[in-house]
PDB file of N, CA and C in Angstrom:
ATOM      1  N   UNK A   1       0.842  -1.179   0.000  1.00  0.00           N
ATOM      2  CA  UNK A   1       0.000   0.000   0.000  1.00  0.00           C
ATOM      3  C   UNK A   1       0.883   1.236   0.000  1.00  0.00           C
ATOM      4  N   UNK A   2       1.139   1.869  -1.289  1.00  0.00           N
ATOM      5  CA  UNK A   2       1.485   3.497  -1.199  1.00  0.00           C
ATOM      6  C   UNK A   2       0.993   4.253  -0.814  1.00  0.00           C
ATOM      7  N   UNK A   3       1.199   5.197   0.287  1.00  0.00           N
ATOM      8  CA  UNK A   3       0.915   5.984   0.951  1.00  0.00           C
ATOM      9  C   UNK A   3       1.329   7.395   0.698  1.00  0.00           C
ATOM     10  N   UNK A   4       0.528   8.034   0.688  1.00  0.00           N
ATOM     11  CA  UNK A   4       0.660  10.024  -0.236  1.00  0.00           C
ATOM     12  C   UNK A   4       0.405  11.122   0.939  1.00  0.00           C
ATOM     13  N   UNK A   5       1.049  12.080   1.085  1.00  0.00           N
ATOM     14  CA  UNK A   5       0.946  12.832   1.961  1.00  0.00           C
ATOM     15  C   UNK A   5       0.167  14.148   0.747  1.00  0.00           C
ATOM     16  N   UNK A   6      -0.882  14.218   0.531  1.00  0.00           N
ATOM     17  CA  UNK A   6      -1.550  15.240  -0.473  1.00  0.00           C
ATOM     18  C   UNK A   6      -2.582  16.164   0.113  1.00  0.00           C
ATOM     19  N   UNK A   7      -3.124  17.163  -0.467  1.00  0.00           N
ATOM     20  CA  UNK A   7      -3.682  18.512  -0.412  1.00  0.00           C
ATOM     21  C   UNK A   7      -5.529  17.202  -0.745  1.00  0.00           C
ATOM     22  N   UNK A   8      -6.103  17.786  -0.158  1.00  0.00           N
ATOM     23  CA  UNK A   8      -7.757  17.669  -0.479  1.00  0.00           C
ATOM     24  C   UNK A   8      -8.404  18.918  -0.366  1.00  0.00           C
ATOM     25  N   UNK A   9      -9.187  18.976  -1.749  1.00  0.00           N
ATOM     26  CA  UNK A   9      -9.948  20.350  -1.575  1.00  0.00           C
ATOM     27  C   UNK A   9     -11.185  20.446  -0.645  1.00  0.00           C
ATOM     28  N   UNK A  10     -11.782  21.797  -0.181  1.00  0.00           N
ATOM     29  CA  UNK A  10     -12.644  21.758   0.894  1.00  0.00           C
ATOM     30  C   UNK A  10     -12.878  23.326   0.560  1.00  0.00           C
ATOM     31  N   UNK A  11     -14.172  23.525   1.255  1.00  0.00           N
ATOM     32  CA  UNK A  11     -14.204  25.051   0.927  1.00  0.00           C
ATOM     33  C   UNK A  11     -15.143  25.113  -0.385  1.00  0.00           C
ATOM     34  N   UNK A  12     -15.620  26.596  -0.753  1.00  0.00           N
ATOM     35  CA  UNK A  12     -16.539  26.753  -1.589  1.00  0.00           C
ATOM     36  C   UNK A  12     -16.017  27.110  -3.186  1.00  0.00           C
ATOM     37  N   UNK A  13     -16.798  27.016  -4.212  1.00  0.00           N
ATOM     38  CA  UNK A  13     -16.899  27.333  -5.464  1.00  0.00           C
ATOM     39  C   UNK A  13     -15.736  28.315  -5.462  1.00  0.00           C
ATOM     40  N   UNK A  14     -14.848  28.487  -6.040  1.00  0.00           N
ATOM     41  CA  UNK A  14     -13.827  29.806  -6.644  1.00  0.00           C
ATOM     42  C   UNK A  14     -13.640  30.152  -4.964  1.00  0.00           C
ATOM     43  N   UNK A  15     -13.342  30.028  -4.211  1.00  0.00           N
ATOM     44  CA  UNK A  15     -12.804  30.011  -2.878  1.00  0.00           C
ATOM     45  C   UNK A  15     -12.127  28.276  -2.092  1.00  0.00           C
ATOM     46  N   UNK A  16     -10.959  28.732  -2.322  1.00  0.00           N
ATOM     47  CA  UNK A  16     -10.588  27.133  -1.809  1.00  0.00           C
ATOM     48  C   UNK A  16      -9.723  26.811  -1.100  1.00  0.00           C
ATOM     49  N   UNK A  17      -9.993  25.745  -0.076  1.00  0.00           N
ATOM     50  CA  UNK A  17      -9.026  25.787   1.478  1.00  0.00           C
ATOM     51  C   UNK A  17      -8.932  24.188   1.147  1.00  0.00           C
ATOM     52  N   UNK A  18      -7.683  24.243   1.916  1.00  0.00           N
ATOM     53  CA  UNK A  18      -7.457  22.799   1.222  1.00  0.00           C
ATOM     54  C   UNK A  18      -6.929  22.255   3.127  1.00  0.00           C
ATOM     55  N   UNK A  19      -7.316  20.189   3.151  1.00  0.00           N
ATOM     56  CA  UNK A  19      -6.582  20.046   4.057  1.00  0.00           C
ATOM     57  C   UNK A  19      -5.182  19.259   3.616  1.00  0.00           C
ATOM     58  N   UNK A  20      -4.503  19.487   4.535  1.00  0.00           N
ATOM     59  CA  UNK A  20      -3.375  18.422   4.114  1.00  0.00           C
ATOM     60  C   UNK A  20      -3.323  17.245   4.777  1.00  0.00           C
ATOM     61  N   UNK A  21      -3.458  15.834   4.229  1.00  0.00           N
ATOM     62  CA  UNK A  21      -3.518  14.759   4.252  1.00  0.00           C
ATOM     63  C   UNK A  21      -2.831  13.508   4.238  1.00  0.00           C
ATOM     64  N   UNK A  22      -3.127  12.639   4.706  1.00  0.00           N
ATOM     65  CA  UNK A  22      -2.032  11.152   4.300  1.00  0.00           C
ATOM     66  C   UNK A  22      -3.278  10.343   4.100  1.00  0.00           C
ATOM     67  N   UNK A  23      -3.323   9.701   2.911  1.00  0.00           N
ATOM     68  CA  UNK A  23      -4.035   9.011   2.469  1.00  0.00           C
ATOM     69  C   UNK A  23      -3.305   8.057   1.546  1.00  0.00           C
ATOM     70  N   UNK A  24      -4.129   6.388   1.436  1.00  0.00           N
ATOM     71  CA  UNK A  24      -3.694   5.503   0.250  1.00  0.00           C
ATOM     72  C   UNK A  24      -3.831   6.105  -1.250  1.00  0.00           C
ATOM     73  N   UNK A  25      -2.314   6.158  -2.056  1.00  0.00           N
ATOM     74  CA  UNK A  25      -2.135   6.622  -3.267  1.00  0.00           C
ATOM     75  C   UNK A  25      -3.443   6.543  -4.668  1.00  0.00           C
ATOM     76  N   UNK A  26      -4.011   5.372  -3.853  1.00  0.00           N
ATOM     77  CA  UNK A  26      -5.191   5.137  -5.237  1.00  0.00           C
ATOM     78  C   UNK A  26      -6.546   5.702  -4.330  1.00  0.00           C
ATOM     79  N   UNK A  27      -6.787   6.207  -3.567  1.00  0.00           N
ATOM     80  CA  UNK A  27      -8.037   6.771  -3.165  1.00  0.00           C
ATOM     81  C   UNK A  27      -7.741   7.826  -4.025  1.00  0.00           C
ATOM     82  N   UNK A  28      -9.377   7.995  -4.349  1.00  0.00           N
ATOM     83  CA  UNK A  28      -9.577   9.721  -4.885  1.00  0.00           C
ATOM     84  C   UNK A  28      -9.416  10.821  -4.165  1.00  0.00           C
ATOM     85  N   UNK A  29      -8.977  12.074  -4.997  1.00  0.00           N
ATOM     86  CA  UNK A  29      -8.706  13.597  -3.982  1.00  0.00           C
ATOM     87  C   UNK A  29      -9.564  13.572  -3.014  1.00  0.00           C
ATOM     88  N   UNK A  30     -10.568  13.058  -2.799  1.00  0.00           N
ATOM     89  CA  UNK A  30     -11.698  13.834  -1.609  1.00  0.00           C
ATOM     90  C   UNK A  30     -12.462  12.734  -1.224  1.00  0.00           C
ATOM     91  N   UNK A  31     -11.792  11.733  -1.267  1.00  0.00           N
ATOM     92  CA  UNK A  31     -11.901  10.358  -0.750  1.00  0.00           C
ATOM     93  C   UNK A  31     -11.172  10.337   0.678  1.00  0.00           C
ATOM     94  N   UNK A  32     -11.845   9.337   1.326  1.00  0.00           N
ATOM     95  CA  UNK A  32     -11.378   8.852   2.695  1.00  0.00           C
ATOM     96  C   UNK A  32     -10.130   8.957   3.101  1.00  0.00           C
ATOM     97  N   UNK A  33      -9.303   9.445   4.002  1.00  0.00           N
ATOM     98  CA  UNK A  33      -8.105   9.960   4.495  1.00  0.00           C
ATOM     99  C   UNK A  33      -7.765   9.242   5.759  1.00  0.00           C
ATOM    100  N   UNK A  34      -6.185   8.657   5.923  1.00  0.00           N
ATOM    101  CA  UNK A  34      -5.995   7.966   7.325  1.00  0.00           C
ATOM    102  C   UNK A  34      -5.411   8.992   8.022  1.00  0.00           C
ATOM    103  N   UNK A  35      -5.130  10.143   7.742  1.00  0.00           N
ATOM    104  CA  UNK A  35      -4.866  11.392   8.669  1.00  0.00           C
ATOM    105  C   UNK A  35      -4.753  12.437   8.134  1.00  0.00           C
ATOM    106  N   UNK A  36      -5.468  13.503   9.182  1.00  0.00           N
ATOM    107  CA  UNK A  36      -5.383  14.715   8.894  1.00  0.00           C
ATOM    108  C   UNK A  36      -4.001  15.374   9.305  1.00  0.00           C
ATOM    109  N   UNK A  37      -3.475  16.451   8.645  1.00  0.00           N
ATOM    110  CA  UNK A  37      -2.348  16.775   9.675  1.00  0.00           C
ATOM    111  C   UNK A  37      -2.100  18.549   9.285  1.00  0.00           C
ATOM    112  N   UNK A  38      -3.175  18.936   8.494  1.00  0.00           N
ATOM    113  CA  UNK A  38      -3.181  20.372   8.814  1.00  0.00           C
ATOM    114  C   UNK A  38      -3.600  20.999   7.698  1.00  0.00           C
ATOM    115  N   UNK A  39      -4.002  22.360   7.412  1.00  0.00           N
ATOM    116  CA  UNK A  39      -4.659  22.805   6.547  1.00  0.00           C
ATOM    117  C   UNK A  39      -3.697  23.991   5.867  1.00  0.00           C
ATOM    118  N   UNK A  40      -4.357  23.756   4.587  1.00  0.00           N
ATOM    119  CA  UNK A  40      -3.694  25.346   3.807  1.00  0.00           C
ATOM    120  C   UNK A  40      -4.922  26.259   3.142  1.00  0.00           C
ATOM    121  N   UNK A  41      -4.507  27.545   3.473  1.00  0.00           N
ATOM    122  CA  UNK A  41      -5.578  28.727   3.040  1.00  0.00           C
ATOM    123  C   UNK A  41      -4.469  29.852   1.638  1.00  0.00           C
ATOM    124  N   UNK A  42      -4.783  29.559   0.708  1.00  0.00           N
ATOM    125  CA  UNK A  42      -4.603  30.367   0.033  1.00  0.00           C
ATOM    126  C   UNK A  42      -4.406  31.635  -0.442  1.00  0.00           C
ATOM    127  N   UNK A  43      -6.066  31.850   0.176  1.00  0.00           N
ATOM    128  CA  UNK A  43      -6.521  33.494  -0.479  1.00  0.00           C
ATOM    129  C   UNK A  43      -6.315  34.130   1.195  1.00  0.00           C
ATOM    130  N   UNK A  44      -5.790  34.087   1.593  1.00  0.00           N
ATOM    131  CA  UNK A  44      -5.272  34.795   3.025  1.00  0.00           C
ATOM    132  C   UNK A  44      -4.037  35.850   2.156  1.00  0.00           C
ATOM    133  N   UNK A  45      -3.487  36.760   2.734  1.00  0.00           N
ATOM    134  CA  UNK A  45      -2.318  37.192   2.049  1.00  0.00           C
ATOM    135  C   UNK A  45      -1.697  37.590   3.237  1.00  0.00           C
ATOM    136  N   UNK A  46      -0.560  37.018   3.804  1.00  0.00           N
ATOM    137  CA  UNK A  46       0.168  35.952   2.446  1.00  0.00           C
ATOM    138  C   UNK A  46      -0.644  34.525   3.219  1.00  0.00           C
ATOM    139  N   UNK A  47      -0.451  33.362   2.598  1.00  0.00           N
ATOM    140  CA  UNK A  47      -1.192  32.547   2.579  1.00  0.00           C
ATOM    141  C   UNK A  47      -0.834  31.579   4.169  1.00  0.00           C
ATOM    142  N   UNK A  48      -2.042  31.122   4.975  1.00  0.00           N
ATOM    143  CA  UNK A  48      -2.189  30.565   5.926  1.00  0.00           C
ATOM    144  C   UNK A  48      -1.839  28.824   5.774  1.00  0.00           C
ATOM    145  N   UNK A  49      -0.817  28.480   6.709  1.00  0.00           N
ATOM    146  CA  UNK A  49      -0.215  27.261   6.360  1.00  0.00           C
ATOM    147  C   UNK A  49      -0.135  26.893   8.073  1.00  0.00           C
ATOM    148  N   UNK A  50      -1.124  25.542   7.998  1.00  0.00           N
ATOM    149  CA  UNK A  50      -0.822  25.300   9.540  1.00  0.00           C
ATOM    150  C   UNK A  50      -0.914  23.501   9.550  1.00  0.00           C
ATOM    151  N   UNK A  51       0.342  23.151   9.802  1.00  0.00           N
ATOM    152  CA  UNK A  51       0.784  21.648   9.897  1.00  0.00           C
ATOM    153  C   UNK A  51       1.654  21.210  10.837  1.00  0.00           C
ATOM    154  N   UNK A  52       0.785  20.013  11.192  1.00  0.00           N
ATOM    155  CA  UNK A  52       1.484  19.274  12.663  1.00  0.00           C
ATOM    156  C   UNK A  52       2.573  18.738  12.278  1.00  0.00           C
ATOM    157  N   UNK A  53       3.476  19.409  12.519  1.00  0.00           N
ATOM    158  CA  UNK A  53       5.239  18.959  12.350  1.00  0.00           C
ATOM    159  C   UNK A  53       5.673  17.707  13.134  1.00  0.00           C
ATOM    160  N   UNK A  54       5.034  17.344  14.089  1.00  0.00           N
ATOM    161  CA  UNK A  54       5.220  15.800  14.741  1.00  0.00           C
ATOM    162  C   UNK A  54       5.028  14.771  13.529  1.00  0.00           C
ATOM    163  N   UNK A  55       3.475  14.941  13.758  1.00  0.00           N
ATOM    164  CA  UNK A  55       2.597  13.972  12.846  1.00  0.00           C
ATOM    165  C   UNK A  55       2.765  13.973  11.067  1.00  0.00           C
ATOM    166  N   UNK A  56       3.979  15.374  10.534  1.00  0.00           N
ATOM    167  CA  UNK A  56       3.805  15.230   9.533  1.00  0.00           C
ATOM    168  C   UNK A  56       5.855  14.398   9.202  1.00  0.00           C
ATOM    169  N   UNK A  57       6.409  14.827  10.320  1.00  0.00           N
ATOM    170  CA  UNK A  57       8.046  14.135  10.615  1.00  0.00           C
ATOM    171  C   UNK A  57       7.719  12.268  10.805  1.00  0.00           C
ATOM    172  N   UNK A  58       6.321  12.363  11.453  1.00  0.00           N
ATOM    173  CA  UNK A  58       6.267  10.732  11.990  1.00  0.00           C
ATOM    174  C   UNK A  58       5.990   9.883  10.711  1.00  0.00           C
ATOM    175  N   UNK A  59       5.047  10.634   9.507  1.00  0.00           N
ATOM    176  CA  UNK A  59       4.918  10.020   8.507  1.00  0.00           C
ATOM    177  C   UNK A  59       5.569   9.368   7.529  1.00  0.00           C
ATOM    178  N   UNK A  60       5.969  10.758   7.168  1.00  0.00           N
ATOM    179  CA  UNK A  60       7.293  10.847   6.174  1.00  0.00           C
ATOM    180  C   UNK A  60       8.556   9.835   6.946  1.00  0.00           C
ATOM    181  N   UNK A  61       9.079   9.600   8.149  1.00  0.00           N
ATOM    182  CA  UNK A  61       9.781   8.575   8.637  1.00  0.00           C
ATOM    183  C   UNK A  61       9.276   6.970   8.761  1.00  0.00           C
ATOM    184  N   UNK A  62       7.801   7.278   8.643  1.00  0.00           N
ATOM    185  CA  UNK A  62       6.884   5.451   7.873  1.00  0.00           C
ATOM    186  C   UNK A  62       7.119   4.897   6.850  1.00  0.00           C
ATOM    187  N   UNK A  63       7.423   6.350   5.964  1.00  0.00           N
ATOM    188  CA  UNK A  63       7.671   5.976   4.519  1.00  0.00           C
ATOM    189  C   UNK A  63       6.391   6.595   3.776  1.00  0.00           C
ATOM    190  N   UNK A  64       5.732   7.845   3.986  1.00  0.00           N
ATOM    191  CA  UNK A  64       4.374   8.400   2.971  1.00  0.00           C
ATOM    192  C   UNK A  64       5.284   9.149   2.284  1.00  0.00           C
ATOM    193  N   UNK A  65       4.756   9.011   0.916  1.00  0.00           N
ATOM    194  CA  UNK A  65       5.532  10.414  -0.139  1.00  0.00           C
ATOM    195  C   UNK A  65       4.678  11.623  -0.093  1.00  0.00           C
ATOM    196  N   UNK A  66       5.391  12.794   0.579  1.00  0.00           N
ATOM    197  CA  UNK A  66       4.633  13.717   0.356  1.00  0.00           C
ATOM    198  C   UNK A  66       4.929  14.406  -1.650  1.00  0.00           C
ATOM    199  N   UNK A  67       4.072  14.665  -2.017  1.00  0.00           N
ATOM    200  CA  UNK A  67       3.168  15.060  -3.519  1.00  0.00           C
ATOM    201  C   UNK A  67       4.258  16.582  -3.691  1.00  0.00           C
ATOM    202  N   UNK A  68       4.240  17.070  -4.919  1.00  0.00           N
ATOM    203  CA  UNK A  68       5.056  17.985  -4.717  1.00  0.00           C
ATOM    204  C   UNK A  68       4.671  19.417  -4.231  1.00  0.00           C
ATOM    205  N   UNK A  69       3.236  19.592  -4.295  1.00  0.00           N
ATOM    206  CA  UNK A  69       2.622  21.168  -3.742  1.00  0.00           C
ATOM    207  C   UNK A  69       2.340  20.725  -2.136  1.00  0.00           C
ATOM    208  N   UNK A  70       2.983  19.099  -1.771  1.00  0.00           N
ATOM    209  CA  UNK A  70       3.224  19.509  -0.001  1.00  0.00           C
ATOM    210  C   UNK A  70       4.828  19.467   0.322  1.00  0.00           C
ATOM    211  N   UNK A  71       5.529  19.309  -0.491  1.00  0.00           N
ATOM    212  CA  UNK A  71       6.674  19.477  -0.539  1.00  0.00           C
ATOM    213  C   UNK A  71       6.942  20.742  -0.729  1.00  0.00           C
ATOM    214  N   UNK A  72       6.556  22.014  -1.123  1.00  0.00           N
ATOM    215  CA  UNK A  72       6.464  23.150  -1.288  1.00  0.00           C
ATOM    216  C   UNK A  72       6.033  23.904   0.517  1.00  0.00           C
ATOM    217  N   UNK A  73       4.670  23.517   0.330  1.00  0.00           N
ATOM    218  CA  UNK A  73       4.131  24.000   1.784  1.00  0.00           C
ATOM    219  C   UNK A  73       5.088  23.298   3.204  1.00  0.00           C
ATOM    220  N   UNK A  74       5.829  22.231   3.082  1.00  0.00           N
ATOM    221  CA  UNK A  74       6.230  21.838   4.182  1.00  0.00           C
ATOM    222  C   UNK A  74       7.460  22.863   3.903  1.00  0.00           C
ATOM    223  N   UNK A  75       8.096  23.353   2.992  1.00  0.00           N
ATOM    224  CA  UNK A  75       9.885  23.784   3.020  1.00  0.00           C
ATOM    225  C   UNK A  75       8.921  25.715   3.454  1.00  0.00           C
ATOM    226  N   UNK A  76       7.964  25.879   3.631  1.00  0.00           N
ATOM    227  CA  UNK A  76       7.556  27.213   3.488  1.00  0.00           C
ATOM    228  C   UNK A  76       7.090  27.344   4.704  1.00  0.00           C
ATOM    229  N   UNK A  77       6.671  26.297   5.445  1.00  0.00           N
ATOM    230  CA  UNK A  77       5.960  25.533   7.128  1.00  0.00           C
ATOM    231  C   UNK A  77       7.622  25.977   7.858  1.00  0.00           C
ATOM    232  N   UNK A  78       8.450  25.430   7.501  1.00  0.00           N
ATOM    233  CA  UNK A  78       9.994  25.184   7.728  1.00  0.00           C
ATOM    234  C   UNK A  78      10.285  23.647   8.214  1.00  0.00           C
ATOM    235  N   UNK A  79       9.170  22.743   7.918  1.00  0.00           N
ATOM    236  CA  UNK A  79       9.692  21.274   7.991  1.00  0.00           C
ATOM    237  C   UNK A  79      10.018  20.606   7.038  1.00  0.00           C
ATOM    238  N   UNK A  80      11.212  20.200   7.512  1.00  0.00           N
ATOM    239  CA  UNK A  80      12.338  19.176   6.601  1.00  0.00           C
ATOM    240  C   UNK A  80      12.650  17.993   7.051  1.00  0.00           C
TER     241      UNK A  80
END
């Protein structure tokens, strides 16, 4: 089972908040999730980024691939 550390959309029409996720690689975007671990807001300026750095260090050391727009938000979070 591949495991994805990815963005799910949430939020309304042309307004969009996304959570950040660990979910199995073949579930769909907005399909069932085995953890939440924090959300991103966009249209904030500058943009609202809030992720559990435990839970997102504990993953990524399981072995989840984080996707590359959470690879972005984690180096911008400041977790590496």
């Amino acid at each position: 089972m591949a495991v994805k550390i990815r963005l799910t959309r949430i939020g309304e029409k042309k307004v969009p908040l996304y959570r950040v996720v660990v979910a199995d690689a073949l579930t769909p975007r907005n399909g069932k999730a085995i953890d939440e671990i924090g959300t991103y807001d966009p249209n904030t300026e500058p943009s609202t980024i809030k992720i559990d750095a435990e839970k997102a260090k504990k993953w990524v050391a399981n072995g989840a691939q984080p996707t590359n727009a959470v690879k972005k938000l984690f180096k911008l979070a400041g977790i590496n």
